[in-house]
N, C-alpha and C. Protein backbone atom coordinates (compact mmCIF):
# COMPACT_ATOMS: atom_id res chain seq x y z
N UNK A 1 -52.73 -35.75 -17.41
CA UNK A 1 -53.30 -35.37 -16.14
C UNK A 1 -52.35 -35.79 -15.03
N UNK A 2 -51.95 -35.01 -14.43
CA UNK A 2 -51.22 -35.14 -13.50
C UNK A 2 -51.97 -35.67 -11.90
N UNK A 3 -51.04 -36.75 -10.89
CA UNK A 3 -52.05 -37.18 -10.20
C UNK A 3 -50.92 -36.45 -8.75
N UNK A 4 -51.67 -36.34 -7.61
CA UNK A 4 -51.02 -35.74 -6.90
C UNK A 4 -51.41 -37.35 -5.60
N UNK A 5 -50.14 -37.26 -5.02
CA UNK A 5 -50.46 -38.31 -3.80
C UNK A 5 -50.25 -37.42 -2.71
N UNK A 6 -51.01 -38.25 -2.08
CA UNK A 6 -51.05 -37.23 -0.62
C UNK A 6 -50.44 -38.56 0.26
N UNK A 7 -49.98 -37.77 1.93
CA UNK A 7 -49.40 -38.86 2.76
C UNK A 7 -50.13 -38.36 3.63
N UNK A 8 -50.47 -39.79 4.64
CA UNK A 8 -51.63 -39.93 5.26
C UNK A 8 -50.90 -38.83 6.45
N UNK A 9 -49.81 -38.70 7.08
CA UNK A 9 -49.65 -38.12 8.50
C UNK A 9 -49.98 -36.80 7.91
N UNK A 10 -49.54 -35.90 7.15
CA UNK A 10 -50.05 -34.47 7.38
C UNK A 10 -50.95 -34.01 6.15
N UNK A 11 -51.35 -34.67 5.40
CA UNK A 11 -52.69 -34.41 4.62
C UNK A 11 -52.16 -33.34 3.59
N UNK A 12 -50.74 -32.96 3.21
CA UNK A 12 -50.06 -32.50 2.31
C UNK A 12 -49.46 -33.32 1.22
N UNK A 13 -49.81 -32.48 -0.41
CA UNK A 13 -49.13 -33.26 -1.27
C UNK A 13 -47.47 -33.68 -1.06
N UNK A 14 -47.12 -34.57 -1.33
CA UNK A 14 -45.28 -35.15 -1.29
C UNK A 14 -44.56 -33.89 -2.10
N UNK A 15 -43.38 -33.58 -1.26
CA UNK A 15 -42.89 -32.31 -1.76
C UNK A 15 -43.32 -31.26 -1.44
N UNK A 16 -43.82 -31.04 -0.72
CA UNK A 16 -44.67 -29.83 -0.31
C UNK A 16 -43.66 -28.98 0.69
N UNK A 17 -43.27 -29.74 1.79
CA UNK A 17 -42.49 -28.98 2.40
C UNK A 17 -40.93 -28.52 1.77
N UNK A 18 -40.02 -29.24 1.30
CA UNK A 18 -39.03 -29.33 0.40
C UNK A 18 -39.28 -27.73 -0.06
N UNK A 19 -40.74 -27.86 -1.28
CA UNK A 19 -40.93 -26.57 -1.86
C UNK A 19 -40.97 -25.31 -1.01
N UNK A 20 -41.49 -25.85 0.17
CA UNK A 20 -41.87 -24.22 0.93
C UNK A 20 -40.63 -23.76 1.49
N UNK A 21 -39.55 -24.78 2.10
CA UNK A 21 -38.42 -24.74 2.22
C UNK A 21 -37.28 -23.84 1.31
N UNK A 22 -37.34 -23.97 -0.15
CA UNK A 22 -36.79 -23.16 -1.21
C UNK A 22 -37.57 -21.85 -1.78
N UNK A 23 -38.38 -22.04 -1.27
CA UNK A 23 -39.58 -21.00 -1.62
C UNK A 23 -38.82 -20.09 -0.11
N UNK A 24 -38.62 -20.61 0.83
CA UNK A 24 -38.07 -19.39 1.59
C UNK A 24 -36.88 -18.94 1.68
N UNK A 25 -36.18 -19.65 1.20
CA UNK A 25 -34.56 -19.44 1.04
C UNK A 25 -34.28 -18.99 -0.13
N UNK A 26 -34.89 -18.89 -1.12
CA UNK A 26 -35.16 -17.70 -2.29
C UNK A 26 -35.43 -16.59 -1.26
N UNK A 27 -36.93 -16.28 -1.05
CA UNK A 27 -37.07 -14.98 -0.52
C UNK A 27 -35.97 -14.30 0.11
N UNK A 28 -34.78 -15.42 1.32
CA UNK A 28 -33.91 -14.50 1.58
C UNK A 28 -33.06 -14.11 1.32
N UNK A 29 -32.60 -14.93 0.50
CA UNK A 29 -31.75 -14.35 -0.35
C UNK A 29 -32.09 -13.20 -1.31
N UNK A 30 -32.99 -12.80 -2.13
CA UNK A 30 -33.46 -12.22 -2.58
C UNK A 30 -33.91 -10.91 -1.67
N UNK A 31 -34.22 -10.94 -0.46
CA UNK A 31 -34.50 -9.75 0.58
C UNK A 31 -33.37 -9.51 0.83
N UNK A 32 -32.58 -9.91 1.25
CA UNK A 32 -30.55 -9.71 1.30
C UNK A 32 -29.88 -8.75 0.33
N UNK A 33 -30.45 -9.34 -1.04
CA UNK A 33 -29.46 -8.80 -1.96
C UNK A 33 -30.35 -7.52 -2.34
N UNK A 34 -31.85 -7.39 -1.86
CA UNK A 34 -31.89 -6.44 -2.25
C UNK A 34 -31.78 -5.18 -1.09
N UNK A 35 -31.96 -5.71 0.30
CA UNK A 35 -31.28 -4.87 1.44
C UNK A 35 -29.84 -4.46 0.86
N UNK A 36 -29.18 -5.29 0.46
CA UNK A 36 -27.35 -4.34 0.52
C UNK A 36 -27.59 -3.62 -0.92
N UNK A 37 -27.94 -3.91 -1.49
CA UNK A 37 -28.08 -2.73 -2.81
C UNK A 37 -29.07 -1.48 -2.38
N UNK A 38 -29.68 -1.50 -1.60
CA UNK A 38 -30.31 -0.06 -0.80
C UNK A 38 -29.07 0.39 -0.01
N UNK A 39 -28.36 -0.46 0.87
CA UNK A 39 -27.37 0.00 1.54
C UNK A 39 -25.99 0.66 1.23
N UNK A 40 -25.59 -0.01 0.02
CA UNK A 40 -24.62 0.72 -1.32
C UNK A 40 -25.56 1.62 -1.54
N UNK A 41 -26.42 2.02 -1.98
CA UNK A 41 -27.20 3.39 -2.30
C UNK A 41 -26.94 4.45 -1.60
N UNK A 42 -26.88 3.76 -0.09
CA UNK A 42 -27.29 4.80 1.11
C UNK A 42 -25.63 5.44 1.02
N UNK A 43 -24.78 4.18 0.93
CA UNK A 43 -23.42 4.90 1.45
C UNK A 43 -23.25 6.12 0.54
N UNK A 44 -23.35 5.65 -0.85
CA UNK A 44 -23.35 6.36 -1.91
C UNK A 44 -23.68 7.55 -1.70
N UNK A 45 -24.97 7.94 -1.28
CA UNK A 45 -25.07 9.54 -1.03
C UNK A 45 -24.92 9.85 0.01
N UNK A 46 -24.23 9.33 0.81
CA UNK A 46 -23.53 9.77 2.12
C UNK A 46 -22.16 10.59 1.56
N UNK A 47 -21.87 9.70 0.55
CA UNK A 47 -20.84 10.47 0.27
C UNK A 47 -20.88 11.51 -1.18
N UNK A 48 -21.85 11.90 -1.33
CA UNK A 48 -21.99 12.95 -2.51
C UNK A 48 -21.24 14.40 -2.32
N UNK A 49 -21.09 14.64 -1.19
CA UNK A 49 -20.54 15.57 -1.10
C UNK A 49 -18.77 15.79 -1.50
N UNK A 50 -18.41 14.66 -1.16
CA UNK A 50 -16.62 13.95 -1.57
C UNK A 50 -16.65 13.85 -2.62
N UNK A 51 -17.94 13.61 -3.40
CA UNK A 51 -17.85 13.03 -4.67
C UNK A 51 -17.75 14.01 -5.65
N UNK A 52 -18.57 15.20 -5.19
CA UNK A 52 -19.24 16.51 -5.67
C UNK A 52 -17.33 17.28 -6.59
N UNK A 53 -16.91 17.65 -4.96
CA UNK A 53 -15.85 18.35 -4.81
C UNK A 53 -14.69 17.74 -5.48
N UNK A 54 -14.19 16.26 -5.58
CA UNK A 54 -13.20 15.59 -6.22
C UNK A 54 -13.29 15.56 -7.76
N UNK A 55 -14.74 15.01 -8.24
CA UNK A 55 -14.78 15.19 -9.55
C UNK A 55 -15.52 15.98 -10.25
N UNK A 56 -15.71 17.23 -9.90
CA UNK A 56 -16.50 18.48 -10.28
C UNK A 56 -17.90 18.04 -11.00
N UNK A 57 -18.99 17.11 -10.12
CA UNK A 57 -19.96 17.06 -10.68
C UNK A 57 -20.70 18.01 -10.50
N UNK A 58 -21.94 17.87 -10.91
CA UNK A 58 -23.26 18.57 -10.60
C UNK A 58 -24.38 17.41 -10.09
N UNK A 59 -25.27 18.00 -9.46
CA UNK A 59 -26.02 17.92 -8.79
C UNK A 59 -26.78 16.67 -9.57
N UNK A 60 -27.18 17.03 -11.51
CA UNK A 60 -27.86 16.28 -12.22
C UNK A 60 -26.85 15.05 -12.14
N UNK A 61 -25.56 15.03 -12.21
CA UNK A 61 -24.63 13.65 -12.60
C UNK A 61 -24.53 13.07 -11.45
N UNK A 62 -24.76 13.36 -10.23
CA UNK A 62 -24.88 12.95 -9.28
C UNK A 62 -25.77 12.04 -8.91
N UNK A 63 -27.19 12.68 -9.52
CA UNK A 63 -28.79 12.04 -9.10
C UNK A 63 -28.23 10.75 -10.32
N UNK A 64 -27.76 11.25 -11.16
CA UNK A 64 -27.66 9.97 -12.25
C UNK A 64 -26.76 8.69 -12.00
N UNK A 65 -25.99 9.54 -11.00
CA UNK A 65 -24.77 8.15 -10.47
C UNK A 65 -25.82 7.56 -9.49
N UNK A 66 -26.52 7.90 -8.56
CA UNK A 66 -27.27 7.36 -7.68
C UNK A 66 -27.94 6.19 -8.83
N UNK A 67 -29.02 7.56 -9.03
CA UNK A 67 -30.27 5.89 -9.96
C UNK A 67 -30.03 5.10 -10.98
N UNK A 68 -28.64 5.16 -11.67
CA UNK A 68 -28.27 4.26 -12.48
C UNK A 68 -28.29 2.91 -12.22
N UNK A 69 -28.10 2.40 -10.84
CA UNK A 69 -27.96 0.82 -10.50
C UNK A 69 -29.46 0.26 -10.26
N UNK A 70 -30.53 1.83 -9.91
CA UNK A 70 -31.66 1.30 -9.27
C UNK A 70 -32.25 1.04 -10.99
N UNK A 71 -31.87 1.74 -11.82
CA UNK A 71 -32.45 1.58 -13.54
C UNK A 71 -32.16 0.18 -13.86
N UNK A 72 -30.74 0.04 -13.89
CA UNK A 72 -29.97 -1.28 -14.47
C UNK A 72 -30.86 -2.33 -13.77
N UNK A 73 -30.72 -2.43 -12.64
CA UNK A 73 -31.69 -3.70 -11.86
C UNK A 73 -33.10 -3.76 -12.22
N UNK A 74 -33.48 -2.76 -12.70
CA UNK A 74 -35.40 -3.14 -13.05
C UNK A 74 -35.16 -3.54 -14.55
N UNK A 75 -34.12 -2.80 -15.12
CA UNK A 75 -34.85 -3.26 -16.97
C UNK A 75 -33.59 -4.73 -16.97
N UNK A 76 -32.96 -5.22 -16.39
CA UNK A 76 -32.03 -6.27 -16.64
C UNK A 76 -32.15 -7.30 -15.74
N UNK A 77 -32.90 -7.24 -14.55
CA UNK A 77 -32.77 -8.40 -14.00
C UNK A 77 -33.80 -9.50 -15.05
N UNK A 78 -35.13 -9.40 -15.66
CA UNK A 78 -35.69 -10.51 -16.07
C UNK A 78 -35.04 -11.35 -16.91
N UNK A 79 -34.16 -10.27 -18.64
CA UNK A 79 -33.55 -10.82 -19.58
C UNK A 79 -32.56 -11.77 -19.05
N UNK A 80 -31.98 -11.54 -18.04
CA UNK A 80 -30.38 -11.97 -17.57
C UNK A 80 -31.03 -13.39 -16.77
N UNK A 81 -32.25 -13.10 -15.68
CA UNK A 81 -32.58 -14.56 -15.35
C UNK A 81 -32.86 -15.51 -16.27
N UNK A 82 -33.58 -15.04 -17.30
CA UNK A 82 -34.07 -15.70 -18.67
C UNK A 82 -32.35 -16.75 -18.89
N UNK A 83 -31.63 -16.05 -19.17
CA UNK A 83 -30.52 -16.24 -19.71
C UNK A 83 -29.67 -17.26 -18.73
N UNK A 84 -30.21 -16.56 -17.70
CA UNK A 84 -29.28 -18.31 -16.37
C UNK A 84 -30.15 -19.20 -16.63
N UNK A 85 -31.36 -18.72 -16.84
CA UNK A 85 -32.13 -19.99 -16.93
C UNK A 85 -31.66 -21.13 -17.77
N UNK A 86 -31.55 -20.35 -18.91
CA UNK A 86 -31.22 -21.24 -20.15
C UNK A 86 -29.63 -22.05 -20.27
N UNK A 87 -28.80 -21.40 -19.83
CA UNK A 87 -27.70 -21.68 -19.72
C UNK A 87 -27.01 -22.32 -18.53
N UNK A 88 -27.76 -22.65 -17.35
CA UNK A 88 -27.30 -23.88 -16.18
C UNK A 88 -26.64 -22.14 -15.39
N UNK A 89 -26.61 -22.93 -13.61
CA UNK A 89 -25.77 -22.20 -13.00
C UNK A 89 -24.48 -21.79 -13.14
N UNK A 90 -23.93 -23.12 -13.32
CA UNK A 90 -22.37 -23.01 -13.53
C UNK A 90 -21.81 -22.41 -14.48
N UNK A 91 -22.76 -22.13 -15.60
CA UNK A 91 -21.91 -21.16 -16.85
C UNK A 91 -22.64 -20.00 -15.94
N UNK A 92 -23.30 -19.77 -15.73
CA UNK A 92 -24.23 -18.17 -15.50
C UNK A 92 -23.27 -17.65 -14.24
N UNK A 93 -22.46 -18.71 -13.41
CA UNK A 93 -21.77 -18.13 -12.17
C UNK A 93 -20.34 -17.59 -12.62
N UNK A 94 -20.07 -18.80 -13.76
CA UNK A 94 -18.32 -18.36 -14.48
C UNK A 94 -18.72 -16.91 -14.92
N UNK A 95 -19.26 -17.05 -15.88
CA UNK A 95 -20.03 -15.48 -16.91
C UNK A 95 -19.29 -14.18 -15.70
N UNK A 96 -20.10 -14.33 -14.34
CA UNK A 96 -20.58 -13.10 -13.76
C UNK A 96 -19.66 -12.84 -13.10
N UNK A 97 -18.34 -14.69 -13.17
CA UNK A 97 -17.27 -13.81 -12.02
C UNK A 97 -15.73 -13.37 -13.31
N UNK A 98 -16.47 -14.01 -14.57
CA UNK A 98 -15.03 -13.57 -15.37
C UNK A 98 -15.50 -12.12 -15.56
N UNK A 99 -17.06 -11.61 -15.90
CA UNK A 99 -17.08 -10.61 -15.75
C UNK A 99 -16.70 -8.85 -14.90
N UNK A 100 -16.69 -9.97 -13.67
CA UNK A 100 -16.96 -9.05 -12.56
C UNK A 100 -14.99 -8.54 -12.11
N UNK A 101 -14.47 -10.16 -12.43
CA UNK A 101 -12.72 -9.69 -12.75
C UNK A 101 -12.46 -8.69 -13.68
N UNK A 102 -13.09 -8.91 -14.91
CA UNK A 102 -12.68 -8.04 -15.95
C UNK A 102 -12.84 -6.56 -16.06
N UNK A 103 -14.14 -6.16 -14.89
CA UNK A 103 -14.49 -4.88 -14.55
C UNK A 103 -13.28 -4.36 -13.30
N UNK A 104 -13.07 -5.82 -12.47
CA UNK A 104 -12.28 -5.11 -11.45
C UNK A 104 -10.46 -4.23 -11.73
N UNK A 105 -10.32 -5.18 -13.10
CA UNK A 105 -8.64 -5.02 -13.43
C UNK A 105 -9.37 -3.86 -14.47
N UNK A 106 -10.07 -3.48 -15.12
CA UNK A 106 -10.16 -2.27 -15.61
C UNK A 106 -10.02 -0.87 -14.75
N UNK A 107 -11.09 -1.44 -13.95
CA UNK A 107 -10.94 -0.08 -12.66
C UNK A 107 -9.65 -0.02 -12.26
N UNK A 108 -8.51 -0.98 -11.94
CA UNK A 108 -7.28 -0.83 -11.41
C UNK A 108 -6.40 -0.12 -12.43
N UNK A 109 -6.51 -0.86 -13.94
CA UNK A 109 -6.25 0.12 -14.75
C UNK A 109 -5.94 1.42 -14.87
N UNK A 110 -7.67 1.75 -14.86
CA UNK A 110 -7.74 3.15 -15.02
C UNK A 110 -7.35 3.99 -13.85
N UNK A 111 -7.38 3.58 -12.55
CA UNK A 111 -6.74 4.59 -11.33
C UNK A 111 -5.20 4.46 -11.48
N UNK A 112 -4.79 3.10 -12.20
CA UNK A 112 -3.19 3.54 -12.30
C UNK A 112 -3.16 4.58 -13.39
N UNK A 113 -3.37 4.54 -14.53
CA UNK A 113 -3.17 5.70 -15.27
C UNK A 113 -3.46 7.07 -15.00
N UNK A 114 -4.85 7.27 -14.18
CA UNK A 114 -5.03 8.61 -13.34
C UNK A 114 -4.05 8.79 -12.59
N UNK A 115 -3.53 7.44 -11.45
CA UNK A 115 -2.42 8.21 -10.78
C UNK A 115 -1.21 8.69 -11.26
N UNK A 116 -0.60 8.26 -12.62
CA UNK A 116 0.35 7.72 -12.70
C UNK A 116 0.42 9.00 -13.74
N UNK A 117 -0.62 9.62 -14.42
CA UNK A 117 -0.37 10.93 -15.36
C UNK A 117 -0.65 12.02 -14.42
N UNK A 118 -1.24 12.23 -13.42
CA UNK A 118 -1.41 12.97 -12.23
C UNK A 118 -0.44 13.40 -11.64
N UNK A 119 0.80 12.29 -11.29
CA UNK A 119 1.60 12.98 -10.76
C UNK A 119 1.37 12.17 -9.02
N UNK A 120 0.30 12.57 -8.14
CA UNK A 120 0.51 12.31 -7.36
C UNK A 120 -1.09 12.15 -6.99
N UNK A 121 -1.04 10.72 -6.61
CA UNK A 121 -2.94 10.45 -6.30
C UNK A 121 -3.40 10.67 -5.05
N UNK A 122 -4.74 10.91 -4.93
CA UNK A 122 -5.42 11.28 -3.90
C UNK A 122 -5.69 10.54 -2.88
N UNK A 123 -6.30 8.99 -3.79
CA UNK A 123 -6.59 7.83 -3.21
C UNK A 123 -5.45 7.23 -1.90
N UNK A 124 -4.47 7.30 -2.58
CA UNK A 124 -2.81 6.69 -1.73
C UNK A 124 -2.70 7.37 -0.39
């Protein structure tokens, strides 16, 4: 049985504020990250039309480039918190930035080889 003490000046259990304190600095962070991932969305089909014409999509691969990140974020955020959970910040922060390198030098990769069998790139 757990006993809770209270302190006489504000008639709140000890820790109380501390908690409400992180309890709001979660929320903003969490309202943040999910404001700029609407905002990457938005740019995103701002530019569908650039996107359309450069890499001969359609309309369907298009809607699919859009909602792919809004998919990935609903079925992966719980497993993956599960998984920081278990494994401390500091591995869960290495994980996401060796990851996030390893995606970035791929992408560089692959636009050098597009440019570089192309002939002459668009991007430059």
């Amino acid at each position: 049985m757990a006993i809770i003490q209270v302190t006489s000046e504000t008639g709140a259990p000890d820790g109380v504020e501390r908690a409400t304190a992180y309890g709001w600095i979660v929320f903003a962070l969490s309202f943040g990250l999910l404001i700029s991932d609407h905002m990457a969305r938005q740019v995103l089909n701002a530019v569908f039309p650039l996107l359309k014409a450069e890499w001969s999509l359609s309309d369907a691969e298009l809607g699919a480039l859009s909602s792919v990140v809004a998919l990935m974020v609903g079925l992966l955020t719980f497993p993956l918190s599960l998984a920081a959970d278990r494994w401390g910040r500091v591995k869960s922060l290495t994980l996401m930035a060796v990851l996030w390198s390893l995606a970035t030098l791929l992408c560089a990769m692959a636009h050098s080889y597009l440019s570089c069998s192309s002939g002459a790139s668009s991007w430059a």
